[in-house]
C-alpha atoms as a PDB file:
ATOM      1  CA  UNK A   1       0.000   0.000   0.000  1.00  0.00           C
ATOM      2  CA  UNK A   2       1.165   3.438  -0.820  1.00  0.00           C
ATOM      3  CA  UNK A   3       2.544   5.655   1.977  1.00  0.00           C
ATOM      4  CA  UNK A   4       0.576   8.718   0.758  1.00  0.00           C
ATOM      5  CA  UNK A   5       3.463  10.752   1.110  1.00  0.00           C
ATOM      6  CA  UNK A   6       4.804   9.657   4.235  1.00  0.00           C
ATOM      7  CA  UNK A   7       8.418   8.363   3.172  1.00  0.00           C
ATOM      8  CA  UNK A   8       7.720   7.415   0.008  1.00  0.00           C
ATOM      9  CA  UNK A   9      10.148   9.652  -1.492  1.00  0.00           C
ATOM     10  CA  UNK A  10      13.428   8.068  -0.467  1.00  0.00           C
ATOM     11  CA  UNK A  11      15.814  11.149  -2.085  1.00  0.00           C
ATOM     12  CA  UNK A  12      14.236  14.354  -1.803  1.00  0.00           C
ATOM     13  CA  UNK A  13      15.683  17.210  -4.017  1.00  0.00           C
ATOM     14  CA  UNK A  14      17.719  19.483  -2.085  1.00  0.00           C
ATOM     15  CA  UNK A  15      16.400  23.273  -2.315  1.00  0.00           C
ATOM     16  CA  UNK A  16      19.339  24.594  -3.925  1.00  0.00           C
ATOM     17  CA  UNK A  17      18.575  22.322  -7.274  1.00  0.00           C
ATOM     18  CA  UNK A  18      15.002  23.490  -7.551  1.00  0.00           C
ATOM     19  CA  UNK A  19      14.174  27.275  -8.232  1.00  0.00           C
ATOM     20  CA  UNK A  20      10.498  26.929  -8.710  1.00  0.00           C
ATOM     21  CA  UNK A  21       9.735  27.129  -4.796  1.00  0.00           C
ATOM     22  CA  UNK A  22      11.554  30.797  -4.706  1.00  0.00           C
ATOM     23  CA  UNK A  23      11.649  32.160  -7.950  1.00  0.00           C
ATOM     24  CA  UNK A  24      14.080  32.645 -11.022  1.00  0.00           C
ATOM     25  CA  UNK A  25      17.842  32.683  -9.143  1.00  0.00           C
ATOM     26  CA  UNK A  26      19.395  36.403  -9.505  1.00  0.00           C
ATOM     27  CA  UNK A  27      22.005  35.306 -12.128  1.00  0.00           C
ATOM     28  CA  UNK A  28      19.126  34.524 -14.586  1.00  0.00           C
ATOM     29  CA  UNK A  29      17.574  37.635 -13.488  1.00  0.00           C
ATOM     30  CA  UNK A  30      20.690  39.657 -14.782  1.00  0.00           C
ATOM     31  CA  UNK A  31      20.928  37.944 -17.727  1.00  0.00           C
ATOM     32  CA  UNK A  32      17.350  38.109 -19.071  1.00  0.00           C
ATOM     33  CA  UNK A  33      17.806  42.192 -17.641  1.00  0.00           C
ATOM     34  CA  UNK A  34      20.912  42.201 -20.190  1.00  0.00           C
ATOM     35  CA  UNK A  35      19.117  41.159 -23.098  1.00  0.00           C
ATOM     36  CA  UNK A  36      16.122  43.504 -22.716  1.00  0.00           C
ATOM     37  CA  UNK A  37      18.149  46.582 -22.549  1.00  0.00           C
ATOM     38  CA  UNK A  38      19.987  45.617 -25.729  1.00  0.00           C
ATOM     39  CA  UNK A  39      16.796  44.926 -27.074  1.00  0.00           C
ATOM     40  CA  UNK A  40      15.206  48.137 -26.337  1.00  0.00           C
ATOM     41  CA  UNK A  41      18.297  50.049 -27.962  1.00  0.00           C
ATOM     42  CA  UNK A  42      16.629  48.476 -30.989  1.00  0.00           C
ATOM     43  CA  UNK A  43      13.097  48.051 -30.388  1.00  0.00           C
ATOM     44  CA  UNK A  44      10.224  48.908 -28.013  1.00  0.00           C
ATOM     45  CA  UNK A  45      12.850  50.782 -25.914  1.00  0.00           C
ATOM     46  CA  UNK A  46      10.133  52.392 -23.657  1.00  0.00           C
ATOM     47  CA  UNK A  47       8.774  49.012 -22.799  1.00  0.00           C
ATOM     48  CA  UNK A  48      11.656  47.180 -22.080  1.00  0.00           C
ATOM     49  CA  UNK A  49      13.991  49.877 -20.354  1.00  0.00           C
ATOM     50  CA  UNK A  50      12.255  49.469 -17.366  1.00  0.00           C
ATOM     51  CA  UNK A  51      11.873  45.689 -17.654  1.00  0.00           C
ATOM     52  CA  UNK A  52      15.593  45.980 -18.016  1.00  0.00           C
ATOM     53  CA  UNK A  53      15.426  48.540 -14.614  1.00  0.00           C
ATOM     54  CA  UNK A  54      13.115  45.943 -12.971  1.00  0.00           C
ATOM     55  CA  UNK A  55      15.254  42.628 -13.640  1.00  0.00           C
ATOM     56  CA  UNK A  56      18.360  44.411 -12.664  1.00  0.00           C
ATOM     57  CA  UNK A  57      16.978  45.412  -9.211  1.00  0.00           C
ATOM     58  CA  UNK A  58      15.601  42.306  -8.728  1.00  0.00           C
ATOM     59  CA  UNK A  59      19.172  41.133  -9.529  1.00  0.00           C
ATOM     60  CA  UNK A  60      20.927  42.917  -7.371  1.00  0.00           C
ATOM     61  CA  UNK A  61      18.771  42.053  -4.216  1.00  0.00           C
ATOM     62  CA  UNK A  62      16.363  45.117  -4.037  1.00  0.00           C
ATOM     63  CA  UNK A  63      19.481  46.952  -2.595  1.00  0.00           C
ATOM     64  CA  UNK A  64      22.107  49.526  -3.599  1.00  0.00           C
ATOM     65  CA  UNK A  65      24.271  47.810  -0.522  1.00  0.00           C
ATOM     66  CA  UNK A  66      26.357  44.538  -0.224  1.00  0.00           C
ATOM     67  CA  UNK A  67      28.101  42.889  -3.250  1.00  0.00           C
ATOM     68  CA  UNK A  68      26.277  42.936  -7.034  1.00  0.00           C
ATOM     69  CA  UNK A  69      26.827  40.558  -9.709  1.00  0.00           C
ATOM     70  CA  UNK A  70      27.909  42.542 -12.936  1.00  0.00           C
ATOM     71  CA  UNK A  71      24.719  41.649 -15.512  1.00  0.00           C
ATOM     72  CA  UNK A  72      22.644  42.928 -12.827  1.00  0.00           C
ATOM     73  CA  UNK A  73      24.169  46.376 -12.870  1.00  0.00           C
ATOM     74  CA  UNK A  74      24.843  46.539 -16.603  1.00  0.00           C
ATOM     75  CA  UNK A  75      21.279  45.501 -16.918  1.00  0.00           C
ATOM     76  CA  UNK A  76      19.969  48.423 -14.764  1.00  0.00           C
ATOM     77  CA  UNK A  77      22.425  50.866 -16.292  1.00  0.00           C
ATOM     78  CA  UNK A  78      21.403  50.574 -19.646  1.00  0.00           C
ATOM     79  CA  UNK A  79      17.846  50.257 -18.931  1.00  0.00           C
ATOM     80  CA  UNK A  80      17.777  53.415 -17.691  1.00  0.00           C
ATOM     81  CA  UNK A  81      20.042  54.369 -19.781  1.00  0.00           C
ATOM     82  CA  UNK A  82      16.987  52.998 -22.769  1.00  0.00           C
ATOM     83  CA  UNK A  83      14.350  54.163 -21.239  1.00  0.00           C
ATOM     84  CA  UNK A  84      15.848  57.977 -21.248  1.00  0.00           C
ATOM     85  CA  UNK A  85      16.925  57.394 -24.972  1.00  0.00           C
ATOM     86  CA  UNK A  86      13.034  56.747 -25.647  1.00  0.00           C
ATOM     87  CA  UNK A  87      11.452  59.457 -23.947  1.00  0.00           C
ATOM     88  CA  UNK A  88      13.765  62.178 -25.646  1.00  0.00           C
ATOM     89  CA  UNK A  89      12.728  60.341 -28.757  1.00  0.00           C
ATOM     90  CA  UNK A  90       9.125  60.677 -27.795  1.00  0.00           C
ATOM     91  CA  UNK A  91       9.543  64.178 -26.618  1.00  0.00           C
ATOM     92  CA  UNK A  92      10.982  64.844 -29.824  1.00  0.00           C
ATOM     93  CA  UNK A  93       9.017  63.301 -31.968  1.00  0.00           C
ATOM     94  CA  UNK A  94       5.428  65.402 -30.297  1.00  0.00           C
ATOM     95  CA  UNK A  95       7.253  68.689 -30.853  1.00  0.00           C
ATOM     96  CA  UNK A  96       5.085  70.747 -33.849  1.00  0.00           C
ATOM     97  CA  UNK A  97       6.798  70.501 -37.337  1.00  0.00           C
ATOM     98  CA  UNK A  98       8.882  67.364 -36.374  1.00  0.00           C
ATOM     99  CA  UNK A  99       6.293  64.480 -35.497  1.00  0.00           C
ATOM    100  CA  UNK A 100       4.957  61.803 -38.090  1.00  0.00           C
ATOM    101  CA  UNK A 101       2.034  63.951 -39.729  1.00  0.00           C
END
């Protein structure tokens, strides 16, 4: 008969292996943060600038303090970094004899 869960699992995974319980690990964080800023140098840059912002915090522990990994700085950097290039763009772009029409 079947323990129901009592034991029957003879090797449990250890909580280091498996980041589904707590979330994408900060290193993939920085990474995917990395990507979307380069991204929005290309494309949607006033969407993914602050995705870019976001993932980098996240990255870097919510904190300015303590040690940082690199991608999550780089990632935050040139987000905001993207997401000023876009507004001037946008700014620039609603000024009177300059826009699309």
């Amino acid at each position: 008969m079947a323990g129901f869960g009592h034991g029957t699992r003879r090797y449990p995974r250890s909580r280091s292996r498996t980041w589904s319980r707590t979330g994408p690990d900060r290193a993939t964080l920085g990474i995917i943060g990395v990507i979307c800023a380069v991204a929005g140098f290309f494309v949607l840059g006033i969407v993914l600038g602050p995705v870019a912002i976001v993932c980098g915090w996240l990255a870097m522990g919510r904190s300015w303090a303590g040690s940082r990994s690199l991608p999550a700085l780089v990632a935050f950097v040139l987000g905001a970094i993207d997401t000023l290039l876009a507004i001037v763009w946008l700014a620039g772009a609603a000024t009177p004899g300059n826009g699309l029409f």
